[in-house]
Protein backbone atom coordinates (compact mmCIF):
# COMPACT_ATOMS: atom_id res chain seq x y z
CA UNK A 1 125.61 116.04 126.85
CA UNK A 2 128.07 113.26 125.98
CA UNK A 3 127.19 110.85 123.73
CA UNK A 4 126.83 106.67 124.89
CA UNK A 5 130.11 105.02 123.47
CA UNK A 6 130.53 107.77 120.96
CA UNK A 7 133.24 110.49 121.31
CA UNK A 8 131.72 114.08 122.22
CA UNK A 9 133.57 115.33 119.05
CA UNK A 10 131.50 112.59 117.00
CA UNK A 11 127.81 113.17 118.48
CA UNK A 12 125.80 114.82 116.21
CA UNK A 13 124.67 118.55 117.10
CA UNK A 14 121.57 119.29 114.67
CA UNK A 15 118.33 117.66 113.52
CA UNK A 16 115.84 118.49 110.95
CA UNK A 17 112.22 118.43 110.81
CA UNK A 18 110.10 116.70 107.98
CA UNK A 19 106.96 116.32 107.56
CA UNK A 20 104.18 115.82 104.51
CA UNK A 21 101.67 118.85 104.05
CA UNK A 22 98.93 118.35 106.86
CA UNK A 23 95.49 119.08 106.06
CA UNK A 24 93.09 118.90 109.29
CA UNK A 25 89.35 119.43 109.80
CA UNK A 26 86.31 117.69 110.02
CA UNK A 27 85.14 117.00 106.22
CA UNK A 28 88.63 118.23 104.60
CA UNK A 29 88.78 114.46 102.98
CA UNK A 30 86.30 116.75 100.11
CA UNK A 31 89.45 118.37 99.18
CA UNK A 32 91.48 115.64 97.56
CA UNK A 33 89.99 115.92 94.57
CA UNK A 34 91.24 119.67 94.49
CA UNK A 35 94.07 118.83 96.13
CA UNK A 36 95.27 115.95 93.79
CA UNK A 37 94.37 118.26 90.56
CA UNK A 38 97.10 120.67 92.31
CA UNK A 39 99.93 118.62 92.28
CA UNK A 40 99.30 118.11 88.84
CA UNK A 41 97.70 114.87 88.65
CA UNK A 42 95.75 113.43 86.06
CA UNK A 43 95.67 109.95 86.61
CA UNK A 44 95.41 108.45 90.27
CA UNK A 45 95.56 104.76 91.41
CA UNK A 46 93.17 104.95 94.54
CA UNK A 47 94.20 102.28 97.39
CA UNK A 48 92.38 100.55 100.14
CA UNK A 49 91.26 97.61 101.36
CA UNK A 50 87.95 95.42 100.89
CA UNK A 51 86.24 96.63 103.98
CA UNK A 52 86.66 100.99 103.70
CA UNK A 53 85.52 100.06 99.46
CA UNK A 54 82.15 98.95 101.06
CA UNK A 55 81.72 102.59 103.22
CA UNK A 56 80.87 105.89 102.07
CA UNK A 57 83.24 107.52 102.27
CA UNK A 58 85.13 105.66 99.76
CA UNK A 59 82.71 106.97 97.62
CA UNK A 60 83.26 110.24 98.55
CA UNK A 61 86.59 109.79 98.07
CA UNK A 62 86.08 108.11 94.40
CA UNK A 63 83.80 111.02 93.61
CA UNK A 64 85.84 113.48 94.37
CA UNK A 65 88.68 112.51 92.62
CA UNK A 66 86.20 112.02 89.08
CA UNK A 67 84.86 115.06 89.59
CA UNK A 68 87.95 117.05 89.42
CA UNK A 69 88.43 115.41 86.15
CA UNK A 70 90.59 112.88 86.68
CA UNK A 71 90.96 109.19 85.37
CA UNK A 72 90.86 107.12 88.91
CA UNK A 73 91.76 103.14 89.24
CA UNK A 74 91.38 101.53 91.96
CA UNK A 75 92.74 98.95 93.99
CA UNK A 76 91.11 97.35 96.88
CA UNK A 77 92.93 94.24 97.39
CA UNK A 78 95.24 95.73 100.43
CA UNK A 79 95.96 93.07 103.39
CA UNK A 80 95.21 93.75 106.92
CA UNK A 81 99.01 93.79 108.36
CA UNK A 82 100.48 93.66 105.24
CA UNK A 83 102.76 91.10 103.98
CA UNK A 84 105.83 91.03 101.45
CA UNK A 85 103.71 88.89 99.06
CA UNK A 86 100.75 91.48 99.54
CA UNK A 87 103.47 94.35 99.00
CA UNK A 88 104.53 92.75 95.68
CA UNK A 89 101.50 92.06 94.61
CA UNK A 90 100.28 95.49 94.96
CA UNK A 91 103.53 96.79 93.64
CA UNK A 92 102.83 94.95 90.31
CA UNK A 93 99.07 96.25 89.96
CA UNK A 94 100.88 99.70 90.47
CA UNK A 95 103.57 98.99 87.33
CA UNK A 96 101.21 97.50 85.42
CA UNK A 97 98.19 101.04 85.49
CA UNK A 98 101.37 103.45 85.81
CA UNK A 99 99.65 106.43 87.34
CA UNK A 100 101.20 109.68 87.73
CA UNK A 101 100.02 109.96 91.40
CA UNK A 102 98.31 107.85 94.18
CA UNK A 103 95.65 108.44 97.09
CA UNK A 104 95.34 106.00 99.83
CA UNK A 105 92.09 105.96 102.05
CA UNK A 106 92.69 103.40 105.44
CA UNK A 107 94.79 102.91 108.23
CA UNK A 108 98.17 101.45 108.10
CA UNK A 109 98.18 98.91 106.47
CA UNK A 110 96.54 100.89 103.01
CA UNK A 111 98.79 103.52 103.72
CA UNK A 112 101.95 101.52 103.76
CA UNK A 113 100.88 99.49 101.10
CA UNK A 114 100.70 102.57 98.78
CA UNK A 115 103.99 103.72 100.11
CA UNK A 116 105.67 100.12 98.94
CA UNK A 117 103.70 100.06 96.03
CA UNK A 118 104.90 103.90 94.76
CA UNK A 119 108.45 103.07 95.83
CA UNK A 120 108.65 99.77 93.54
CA UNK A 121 106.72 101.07 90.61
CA UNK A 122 108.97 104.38 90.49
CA UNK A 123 112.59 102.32 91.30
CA UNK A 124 112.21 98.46 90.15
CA UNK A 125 114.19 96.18 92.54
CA UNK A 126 114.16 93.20 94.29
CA UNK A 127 112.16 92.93 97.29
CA UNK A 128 114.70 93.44 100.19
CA UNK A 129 116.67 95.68 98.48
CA UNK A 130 115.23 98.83 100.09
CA UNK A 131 114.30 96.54 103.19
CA UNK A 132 115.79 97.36 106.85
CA UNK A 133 118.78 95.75 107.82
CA UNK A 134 120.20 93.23 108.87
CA UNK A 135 116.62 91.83 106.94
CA UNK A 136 117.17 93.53 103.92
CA UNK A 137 119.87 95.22 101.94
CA UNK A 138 118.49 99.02 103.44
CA UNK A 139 119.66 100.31 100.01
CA UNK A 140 118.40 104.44 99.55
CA UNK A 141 116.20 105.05 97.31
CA UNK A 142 117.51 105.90 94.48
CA UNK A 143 115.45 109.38 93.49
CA UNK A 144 111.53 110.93 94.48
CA UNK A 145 108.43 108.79 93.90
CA UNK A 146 105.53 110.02 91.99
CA UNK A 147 103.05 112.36 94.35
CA UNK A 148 100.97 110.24 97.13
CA UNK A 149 97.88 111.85 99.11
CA UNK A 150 97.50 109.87 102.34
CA UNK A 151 93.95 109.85 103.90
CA UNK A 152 94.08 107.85 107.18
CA UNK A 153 90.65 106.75 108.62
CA UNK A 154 92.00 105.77 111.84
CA UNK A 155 93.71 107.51 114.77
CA UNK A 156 96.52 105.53 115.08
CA UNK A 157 99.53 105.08 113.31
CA UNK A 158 100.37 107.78 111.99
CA UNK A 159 102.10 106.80 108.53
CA UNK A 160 100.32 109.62 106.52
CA UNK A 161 103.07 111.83 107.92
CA UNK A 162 105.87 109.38 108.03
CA UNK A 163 108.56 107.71 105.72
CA UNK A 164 107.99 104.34 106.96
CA UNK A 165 105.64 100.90 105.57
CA UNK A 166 106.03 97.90 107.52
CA UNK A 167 104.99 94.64 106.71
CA UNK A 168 105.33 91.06 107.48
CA UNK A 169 108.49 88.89 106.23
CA UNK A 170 106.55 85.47 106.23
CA UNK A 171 109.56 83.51 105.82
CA UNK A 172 110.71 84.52 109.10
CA UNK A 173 107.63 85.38 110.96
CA UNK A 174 108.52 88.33 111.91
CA UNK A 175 107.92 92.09 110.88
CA UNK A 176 110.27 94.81 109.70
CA UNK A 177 109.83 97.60 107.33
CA UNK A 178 111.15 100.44 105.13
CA UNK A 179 112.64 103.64 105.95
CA UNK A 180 113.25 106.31 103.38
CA UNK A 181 112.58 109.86 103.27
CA UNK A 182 111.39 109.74 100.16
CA UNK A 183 108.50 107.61 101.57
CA UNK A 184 106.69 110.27 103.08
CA UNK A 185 103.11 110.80 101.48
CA UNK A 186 103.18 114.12 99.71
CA UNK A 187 100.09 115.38 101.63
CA UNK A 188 97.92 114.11 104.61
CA UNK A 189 93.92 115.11 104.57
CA UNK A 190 93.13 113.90 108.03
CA UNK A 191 89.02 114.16 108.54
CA UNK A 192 87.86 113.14 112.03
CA UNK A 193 84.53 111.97 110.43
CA UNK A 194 86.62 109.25 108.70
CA UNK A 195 86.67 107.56 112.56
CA UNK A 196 83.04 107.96 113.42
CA UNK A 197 81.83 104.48 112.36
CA UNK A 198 85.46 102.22 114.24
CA UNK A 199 84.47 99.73 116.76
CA UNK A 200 85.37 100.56 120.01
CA UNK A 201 88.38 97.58 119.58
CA UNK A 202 90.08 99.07 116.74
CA UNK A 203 89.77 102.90 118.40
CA UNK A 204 91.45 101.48 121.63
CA UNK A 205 94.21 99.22 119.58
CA UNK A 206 95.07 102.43 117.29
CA UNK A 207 94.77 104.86 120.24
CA UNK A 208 97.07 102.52 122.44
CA UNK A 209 99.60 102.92 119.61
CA UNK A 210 99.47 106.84 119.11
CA UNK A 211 100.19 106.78 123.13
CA UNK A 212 103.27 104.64 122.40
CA UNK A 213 104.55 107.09 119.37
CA UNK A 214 104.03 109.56 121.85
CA UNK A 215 106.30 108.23 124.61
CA UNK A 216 108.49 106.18 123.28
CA UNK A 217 109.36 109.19 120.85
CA UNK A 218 109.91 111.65 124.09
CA UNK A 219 111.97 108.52 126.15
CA UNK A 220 113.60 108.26 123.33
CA UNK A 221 117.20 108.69 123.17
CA UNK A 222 118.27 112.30 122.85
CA UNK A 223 119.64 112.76 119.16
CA UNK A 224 122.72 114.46 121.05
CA UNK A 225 123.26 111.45 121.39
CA UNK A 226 123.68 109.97 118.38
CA UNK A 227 126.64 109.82 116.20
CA UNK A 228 126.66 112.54 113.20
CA UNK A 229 125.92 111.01 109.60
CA UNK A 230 128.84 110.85 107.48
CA UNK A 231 126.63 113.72 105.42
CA UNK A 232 123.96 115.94 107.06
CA UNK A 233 121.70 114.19 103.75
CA UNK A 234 122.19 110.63 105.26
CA UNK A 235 120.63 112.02 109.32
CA UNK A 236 118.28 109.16 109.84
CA UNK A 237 114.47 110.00 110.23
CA UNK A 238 115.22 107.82 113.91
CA UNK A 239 117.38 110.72 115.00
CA UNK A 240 116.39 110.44 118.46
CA UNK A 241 114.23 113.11 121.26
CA UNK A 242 114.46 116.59 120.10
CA UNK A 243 112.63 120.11 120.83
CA UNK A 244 110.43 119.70 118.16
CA UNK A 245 109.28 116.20 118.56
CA UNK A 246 109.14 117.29 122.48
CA UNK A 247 106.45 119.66 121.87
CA UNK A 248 104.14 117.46 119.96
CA UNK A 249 104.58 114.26 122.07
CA UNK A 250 103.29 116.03 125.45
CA UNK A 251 100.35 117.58 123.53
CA UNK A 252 99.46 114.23 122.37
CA UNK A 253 100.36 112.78 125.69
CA UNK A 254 97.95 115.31 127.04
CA UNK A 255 95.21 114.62 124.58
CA UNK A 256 95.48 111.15 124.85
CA UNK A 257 94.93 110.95 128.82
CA UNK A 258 91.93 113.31 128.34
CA UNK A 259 90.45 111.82 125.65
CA UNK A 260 91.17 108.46 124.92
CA UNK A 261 88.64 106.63 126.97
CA UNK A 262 85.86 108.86 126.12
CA UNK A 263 86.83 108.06 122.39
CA UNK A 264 86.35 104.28 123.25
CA UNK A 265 83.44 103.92 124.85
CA UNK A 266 80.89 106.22 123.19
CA UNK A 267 81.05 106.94 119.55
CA UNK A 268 78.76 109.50 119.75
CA UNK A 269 81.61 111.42 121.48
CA UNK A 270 82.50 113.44 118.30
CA UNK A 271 84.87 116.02 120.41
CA UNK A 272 86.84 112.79 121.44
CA UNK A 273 87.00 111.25 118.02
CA UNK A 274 88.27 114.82 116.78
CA UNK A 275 91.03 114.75 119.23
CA UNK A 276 92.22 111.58 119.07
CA UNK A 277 92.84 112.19 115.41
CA UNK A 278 94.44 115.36 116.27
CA UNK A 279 97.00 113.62 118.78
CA UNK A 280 97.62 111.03 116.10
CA UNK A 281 98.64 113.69 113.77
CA UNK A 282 101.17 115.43 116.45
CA UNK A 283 102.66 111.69 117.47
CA UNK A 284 103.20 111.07 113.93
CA UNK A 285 104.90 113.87 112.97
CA UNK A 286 106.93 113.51 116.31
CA UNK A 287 107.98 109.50 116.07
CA UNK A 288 108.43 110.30 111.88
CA UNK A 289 111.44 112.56 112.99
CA UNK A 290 112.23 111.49 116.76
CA UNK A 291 111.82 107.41 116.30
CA UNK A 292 109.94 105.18 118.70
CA UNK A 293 112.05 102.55 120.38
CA UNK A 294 111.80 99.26 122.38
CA UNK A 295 107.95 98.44 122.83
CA UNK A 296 107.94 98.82 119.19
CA UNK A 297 110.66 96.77 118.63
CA UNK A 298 109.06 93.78 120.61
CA UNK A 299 106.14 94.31 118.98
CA UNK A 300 106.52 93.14 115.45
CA UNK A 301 107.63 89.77 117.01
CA UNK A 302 104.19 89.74 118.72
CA UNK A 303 102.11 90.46 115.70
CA UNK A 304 104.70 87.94 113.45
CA UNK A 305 104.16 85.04 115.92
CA UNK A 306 101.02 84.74 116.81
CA UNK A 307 99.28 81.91 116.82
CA UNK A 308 95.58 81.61 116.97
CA UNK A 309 94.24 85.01 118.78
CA UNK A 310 91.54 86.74 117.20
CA UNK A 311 90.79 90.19 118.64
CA UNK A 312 87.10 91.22 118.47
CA UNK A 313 86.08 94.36 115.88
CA UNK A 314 88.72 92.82 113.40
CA UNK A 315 88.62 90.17 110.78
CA UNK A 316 88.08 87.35 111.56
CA UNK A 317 89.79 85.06 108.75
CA UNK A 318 93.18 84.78 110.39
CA UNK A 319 95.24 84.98 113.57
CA UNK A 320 96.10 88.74 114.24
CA UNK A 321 97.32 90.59 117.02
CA UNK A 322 96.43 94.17 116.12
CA UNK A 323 99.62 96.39 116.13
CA UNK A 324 98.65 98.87 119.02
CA UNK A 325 97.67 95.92 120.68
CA UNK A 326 100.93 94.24 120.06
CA UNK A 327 103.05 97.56 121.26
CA UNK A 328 100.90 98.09 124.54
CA UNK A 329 101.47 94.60 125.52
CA UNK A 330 105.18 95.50 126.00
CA UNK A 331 105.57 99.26 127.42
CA UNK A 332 104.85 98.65 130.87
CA UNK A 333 107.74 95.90 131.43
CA UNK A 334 109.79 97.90 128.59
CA UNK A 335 109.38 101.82 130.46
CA UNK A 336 110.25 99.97 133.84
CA UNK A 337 113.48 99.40 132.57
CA UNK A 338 113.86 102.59 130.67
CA UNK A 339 112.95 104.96 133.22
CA UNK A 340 116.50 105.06 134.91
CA UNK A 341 118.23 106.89 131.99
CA UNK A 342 115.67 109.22 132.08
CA UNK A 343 113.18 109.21 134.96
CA UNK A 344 112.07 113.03 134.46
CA UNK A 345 110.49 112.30 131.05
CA UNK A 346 109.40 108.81 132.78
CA UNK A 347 107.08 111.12 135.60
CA UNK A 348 106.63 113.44 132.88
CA UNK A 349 104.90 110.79 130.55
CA UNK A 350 102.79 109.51 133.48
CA UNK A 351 101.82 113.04 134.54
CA UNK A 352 100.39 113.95 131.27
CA UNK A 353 98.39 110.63 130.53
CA UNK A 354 96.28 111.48 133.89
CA UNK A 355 98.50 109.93 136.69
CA UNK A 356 99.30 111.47 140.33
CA UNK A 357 102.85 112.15 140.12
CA UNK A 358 103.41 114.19 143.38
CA UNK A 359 105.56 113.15 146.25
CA UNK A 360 107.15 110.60 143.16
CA UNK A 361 110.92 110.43 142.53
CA UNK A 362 113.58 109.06 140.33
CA UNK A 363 113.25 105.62 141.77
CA UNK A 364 109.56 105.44 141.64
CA UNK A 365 109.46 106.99 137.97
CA UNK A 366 109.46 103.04 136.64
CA UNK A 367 106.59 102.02 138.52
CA UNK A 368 104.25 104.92 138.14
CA UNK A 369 104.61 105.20 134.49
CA UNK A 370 104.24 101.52 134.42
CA UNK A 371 100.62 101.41 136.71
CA UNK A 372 99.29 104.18 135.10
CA UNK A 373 99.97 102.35 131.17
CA UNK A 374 98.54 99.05 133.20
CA UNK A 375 95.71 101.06 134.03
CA UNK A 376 94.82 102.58 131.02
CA UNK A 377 94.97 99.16 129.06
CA UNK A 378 92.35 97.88 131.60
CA UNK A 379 90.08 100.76 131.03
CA UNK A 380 90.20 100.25 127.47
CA UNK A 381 89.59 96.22 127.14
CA UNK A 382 93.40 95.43 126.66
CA UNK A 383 94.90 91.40 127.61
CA UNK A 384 96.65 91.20 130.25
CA UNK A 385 100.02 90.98 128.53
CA UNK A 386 101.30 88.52 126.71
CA UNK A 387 99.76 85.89 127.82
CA UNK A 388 96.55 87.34 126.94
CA UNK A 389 96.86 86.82 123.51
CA UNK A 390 98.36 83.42 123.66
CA UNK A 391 101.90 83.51 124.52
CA UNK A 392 103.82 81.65 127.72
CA UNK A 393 107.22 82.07 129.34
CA UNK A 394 108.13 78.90 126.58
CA UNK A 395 107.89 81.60 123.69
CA UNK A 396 110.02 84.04 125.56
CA UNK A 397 113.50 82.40 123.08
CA UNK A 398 111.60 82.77 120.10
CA UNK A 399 110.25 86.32 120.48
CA UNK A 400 113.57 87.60 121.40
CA UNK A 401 114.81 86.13 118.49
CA UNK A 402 111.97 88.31 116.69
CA UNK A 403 112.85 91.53 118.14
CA UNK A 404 116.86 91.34 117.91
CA UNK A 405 116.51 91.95 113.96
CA UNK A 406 114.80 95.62 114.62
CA UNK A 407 118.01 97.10 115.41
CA UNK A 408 116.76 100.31 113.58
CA UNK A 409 114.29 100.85 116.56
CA UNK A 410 116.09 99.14 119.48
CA UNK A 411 118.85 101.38 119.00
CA UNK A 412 116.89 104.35 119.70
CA UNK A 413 116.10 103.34 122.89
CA UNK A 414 117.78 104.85 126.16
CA UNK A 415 119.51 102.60 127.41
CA UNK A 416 121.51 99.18 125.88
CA UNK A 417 118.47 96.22 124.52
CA UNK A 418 120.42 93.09 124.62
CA UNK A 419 119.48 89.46 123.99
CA UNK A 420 119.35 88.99 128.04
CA UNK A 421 117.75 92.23 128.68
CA UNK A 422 114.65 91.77 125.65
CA UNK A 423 114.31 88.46 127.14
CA UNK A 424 113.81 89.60 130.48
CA UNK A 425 111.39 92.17 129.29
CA UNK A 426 109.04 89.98 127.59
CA UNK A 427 108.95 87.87 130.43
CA UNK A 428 107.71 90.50 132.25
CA UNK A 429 105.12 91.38 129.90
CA UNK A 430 102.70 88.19 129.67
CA UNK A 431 101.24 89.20 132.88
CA UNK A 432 100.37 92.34 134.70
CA UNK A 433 97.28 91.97 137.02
């Protein structure tokens, strides 16, 4: 397969795999005090925020740790959607206790948090050195970070097996990231039990945005693709669809069609809760080495702009549109478009999320995939698109301007995001029934 605008001599003809040591099983997060005493640990700043320090199984967690003898500090000052100021701040507290290891109990935002704070404890720099272009510098980091345990208590993003913490740039309202290998938690101990006690809200928000890992990662564009690296070290972790991420995004497609709703709306549904987790874990691992594209893209200008929505099952301080809220919002306009570079993987997608797909085409592969997303976001309490969480056709300039900076994940995408064409996409999105 010839590559877009690259010469077939230039396309790059491998990809690697990487991934942080899973552990999986319903009360496995009893093993991190063993597991942290393994890597050689002795003392452990424990992250998370001010909510999971209130719930048993922090704890646990806590407990654990002491009673494999080692000296544990803790932080619990991590920000819901983390910020660059809330990065820093946690980045200091991390300099200034100088473990030799971290754990991280919460979604996302802990998660990433820890990452940031690991990264600038271990290399000292200033903020947007290690940032994402054309935001930051995207400097590489310099050497390995000291061991990090990831324990995620949600089934959603996925960063306990990735090499990525995002965050919000408040100066420009907008959200962007890191990207590094070296990122990458040391281990994940993923424990469905951790979910049992999410509101319905945040179980549809984070399951919304393992479904996007999931397809975005398989539409993704093929990492045939995509011009070789100057040096097989420098292959980006965005190195486009591949066999291996193939196999774990229909499995978590699959899961996800089967089990999402279920996992919504009764949390007494343990099976559901169990595999919701599990298809978080395969997505993860997937997008960490495949790369999720457009919807994601547009999101982090709808979670940096918003202005005064307040999604139930969330704090309630300030504005927020949750982040699998803020991708979902955008896939159905954004796979519409996509589906003509690869309409296959298009029916493919819809097939395995629960749609009818017989007697469908190339030219319908748009449409179905789009219905059946439009579908499921109705089933699970969703806005209908933009405009559900506050947005009109007037904001269309200024999100666009939001996404154009996330070149890392528009890039991936199969076919060409311009200004004109992530305009036209988000006016599609602020309404779909």
């Amino acid at each position: 397969m010839a590559c877009c605008d690259v010469p077939r001599g230039d396309c790059d003809e491998a990809f690697t795999v990487d991934s942080s040591r899973v552990t999986f099983g319903r009360g496995c997060l009893g093993e991190v005090g063993d597991r942290a005493g393994a890597l050689g640990l002795r003392r452990v700043a424990l992250f998370t925020d001010a909510g999971i320090a209130e719930l048993p199984i922090f704890a646990k967690t806590h407990d654990c740790l002491v009673a494999a003898g080692l000296d544990v500090i803790t932080y619990t000052d991590v920000h819901v959607e983390p910020t660059d100021a809330s990065f820093t701040e946690a980045a200091r507290f991390a300099q200034e206790c100088n473990p030799d290891g971290y754990v991280s109990l919460g979604g996302g935002s802990v998660i990433d948090t820890c990452k940031a704070a690991n990264l600038y404890a271990s290399h000292p720099a200033d903020f947007l050195t290690y940032v994402n272009a054309p935001v930051g510098e995207a400097k590489p980091v310099p050497g390995p970070l000291r061991p990090h345990i990831a324990c995620p208590t949600t089934a959603g993003t996925g960063s306990e097996v990735t090499g990525i913490a995002i965050f919000d740039l408040v100066a420009l309202s907008a959200k962007t990231g890191i990207a590094s290998h070296a990122l990458r938690p040391t281990e994940a101990i993923v424990d469905p039990d951790c979910t049992a006690t999410l509101p319905a809200e945040v179980v549809a928000a984070a399951g919304l945005d393992v479904l996007s890992h999931a397809l975005e990662s398989y539409t993704a564009r093929p990492y045939l693709r995509r011009r070789a690296p100057e040096r097989p070290s420098l292959r980006p972790m965005s190195q486009g669809a591949n066999p291996w991420s193939d196999l774990g995004c229909r499995e978590a497609l699959r899961l996800l069609g089967q089990f999402l709703q279920r996992a919504v709306h009764d949390a007494s549904d343990r099976e559901a809760r169990e595999q919701m987790m599990w298809a978080a874990t395969l997505a993860g691992i997937a997008f960490g080495n495949a790369g999720v594209h457009a919807p994601h893209g547009m999101a982090y200008a709808v979670a940096g702009l918003v202005r005064d929505f307040r999604p139930s099952g969330y704090p309630a301080d300030e504005p927020l549109v949750p982040h699998g809220m803020a991708v979902i919002l955008n896939a159905p306009s954004s796979f519409r478009f996509t589906a003509q570079a690869s309409p296959e993987r298009h029916l493919e997608g819809a097939r395995l999320l629960g749609a009818d797909t017989r007697g469908a085409g190339a030219p319908d592969a748009g449409e179905v995939l789009a219905g059946e997303l439009i579908r499921i976001m109705r089933a699970v309490g969703m806005p209908n698109g933009l405009g559900g969480v506050g947005y009109t056709d007037d904001d269309v300039a200024a999100l666009t301007e939001g996404a154009l900076p996330q070149q890392r994940l528009l890039q991936n995408a199969p076919r060409e995001m311009t200004k004109p064409v992530l305009a036209e996409l988000f006016r599609q999105a602020m309404r779909y029934w």
